[in-house]
Protein backbone atom coordinates (compact mmCIF):
# COMPACT_ATOMS: atom_id res chain seq x y z
CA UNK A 1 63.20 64.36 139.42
CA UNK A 2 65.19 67.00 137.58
CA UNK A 3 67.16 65.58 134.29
CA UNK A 4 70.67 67.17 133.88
CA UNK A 5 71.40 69.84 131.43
CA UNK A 6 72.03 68.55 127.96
CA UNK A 7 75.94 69.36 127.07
CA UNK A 8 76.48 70.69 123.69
CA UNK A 9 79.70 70.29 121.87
CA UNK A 10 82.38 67.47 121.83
CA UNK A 11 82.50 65.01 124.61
CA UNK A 12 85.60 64.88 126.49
CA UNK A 13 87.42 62.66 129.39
CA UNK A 14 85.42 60.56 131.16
CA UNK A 15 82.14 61.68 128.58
CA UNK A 16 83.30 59.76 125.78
CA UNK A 17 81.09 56.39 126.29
CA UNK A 18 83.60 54.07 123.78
CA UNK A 19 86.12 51.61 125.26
CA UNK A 20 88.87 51.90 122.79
CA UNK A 21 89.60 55.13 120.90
CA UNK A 22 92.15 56.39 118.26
CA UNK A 23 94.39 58.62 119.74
CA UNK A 24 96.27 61.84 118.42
CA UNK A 25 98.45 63.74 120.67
CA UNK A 26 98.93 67.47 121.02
CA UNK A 27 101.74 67.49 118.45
CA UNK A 28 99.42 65.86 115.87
CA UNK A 29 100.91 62.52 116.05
CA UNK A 30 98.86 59.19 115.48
CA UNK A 31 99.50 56.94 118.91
CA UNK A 32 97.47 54.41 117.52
CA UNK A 33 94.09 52.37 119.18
CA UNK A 34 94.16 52.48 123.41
CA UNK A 35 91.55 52.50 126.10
CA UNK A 36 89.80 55.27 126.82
CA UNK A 37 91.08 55.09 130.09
CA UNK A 38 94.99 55.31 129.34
CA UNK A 39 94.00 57.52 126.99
CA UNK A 40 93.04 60.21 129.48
CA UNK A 41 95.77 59.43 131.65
CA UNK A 42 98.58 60.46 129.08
CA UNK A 43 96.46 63.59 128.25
CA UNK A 44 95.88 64.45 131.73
CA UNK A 45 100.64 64.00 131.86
CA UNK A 46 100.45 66.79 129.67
CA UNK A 47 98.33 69.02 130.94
CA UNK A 48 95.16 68.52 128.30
CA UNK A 49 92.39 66.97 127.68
CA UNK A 50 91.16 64.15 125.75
CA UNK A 51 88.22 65.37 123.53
CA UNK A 52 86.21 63.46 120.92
CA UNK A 53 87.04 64.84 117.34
CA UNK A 54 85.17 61.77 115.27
CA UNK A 55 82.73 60.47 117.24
CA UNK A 56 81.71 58.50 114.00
CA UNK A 57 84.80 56.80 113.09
CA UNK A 58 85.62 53.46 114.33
CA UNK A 59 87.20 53.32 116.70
CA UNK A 60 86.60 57.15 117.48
CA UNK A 61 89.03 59.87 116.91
CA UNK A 62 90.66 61.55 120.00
CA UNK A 63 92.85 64.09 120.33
CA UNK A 64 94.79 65.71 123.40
CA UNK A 65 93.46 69.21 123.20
CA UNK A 66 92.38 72.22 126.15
CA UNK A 67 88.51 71.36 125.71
CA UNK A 68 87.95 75.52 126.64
CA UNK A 69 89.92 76.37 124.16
CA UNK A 70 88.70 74.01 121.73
CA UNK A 71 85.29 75.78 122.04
CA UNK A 72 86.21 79.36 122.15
CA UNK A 73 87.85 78.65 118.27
CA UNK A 74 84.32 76.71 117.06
CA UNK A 75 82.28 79.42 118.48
CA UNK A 76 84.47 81.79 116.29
CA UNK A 77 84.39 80.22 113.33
CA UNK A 78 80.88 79.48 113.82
CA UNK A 79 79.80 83.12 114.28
CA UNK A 80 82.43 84.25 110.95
CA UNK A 81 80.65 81.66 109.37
CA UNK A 82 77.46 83.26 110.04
CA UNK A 83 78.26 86.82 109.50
CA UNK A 84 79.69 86.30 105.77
CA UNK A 85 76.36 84.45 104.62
CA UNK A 86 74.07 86.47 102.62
CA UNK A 87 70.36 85.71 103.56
CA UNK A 88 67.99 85.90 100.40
CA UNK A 89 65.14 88.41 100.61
CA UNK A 90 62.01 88.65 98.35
CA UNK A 91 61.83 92.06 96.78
CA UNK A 92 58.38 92.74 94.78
CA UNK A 93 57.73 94.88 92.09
CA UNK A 94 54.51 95.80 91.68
CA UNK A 95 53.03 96.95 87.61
CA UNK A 96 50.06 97.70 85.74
CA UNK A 97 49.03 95.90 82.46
CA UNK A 98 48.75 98.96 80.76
CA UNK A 99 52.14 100.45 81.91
CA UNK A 100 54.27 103.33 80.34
CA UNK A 101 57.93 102.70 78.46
CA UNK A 102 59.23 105.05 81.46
CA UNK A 103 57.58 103.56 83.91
CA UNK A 104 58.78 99.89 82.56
CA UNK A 105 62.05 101.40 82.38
CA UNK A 106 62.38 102.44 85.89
CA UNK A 107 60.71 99.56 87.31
CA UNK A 108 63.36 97.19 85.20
CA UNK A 109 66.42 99.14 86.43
CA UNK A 110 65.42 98.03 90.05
CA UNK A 111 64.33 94.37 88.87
CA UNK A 112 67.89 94.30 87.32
CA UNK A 113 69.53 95.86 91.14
CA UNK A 114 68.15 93.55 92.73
CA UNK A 115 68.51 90.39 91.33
CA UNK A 116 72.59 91.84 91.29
CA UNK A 117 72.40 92.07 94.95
CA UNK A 118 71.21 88.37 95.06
CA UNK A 119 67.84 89.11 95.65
CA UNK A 120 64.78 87.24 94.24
CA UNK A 121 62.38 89.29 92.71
CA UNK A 122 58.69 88.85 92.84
CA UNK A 123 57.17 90.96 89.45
CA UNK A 124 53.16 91.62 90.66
CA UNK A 125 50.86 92.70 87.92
CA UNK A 126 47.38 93.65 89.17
CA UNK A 127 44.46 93.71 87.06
CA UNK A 128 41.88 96.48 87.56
CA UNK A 129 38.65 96.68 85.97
CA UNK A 130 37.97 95.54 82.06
CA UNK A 131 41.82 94.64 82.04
CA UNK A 132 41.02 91.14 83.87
CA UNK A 133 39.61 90.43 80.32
CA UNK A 134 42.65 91.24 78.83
CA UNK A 135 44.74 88.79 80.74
CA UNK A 136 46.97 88.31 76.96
CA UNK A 137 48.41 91.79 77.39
CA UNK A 138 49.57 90.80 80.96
CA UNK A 139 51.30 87.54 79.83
CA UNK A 140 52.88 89.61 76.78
CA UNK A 141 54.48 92.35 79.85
CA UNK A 142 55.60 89.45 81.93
CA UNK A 143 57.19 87.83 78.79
CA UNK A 144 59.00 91.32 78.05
CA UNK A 145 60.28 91.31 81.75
CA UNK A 146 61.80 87.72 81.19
CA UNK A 147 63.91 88.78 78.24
CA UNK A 148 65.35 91.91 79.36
CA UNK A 149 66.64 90.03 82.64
CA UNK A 150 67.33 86.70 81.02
CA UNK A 151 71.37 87.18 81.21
CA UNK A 152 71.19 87.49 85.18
CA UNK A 153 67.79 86.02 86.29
CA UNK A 154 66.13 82.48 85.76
CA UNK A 155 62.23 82.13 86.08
CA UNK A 156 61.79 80.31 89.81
CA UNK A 157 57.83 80.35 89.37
CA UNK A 158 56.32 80.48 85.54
CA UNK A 159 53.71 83.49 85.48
CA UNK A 160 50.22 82.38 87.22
CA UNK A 161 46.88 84.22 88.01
CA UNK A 162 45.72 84.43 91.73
CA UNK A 163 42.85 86.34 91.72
CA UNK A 164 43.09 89.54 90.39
CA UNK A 165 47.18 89.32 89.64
CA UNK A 166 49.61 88.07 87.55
CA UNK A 167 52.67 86.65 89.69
CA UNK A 168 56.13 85.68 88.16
CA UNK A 169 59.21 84.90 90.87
CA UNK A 170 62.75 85.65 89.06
CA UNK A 171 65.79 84.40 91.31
CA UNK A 172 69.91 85.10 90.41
CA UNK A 173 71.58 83.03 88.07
C-alpha cells in the first residue's frame, strides 16, 4: 500500500479540512465567516480558487486567489530571500608566539578584512618546542589581537589551550 505524496504549500478547495472559514475575495474585501463549501463555490463564479492564507486563525483565513500563481510569487520571494543572505564562514589565522611587528601587522590587516566582510575569525597560535613553557607570552599576543580589533570584533570564545595551541574566535560587532 503506497501513501500519497505529501503536498507542500497552502491547502486549497476541497484540501482545507475546516467547516467554516473567513473569507476574503479577490478584491481584498472581508465577506465575513461561511462554509467552506459556499466558500468555494463563489471562488470557483469567479474563476479562482479558494486557498488557505491562515491556517492558524480561527476561523481560518481564505482568500479567492489562482493557487498556481500564488506559488510561482512564494517560490520567488523565497529564492530572493535566499540569494541576499550572507552565510558566515570561519576564516583562521594562524601565528607564532614569537612573531615579528611585520608579520603581526600583515596578519592584523586580514583579521581586520575579514571580520569587515562579516566573517568570524578564528586567531590559531601554535606552540613549538620550549615555547609551550612560555604559554604567558601567548596570552599577552592574543590580548594585543583583542585590542587592535576591539572597535569591529567581540571575543565569541575567550582564548583556551588545546594541546599544543592557543585558540581565540573573534565574530563582527
Amino acid at each position: 500500500m503506497m501513501t500519497p505524496p505529501v503536498k507542500s504549500g497552502p491547502r486549497y478547495n476541497n484540501m482545507i479540512q475546516s467547516d467554516k472559514v473567513r473569507v476574503i475575495d479577490h478584491e481584498g474585501e472581508n465577506l465575513g465567516v461561511m462554509y467552506t463549501r459556499q466558500a468555494i463555490e463563489q471562488a470557483a463564479e469567479v474563476g479562482l480558487d479558494l486557498v488557505e492564507v491562515s491556517p492558524n486563525a480561527d476561523p481560518p483565513v481564505c482568500k479567492f486567489l489562482d493557487v498556481g500563481k500564488y506559488r510561482y510569487e512564494a517560490q520567488k520571494k523565497a529564492n530572493a530571500a535566499r540569494k541576499t543572505q550572507k552565510t558566515q564562514e570561519i576564516k583562521e589565522i594562524k601565528m607564532r608566539p614569537n612573531i615579528d611587528d611585520h608579520d603581526y601587522d600583515t596578519k592584523m590587516r586580514n583579521v581586520v578584512r575579514f571580520i569587515e566582510d562579516g566573517d568570524k575569525v578564528k586567531v590559531t597560535l601554535r606552540f613549538r618546542g620550549r615555547e609551550l613553557s612560555h604559554q604567558q607570552l601567548g596570552m599577552d599576543l592574543l590580548r594585543r589581537v583583542q585590542q587592535d580589533v576591539e572597535e569591529i570584533a567581540k571575543i565569541e570564545a575567550y582564548p583556551r589551550m588545546e594541546g599544543r595551541q592557543m585558540l581565540m574566535v573573534l565574530s563582527p560587532k
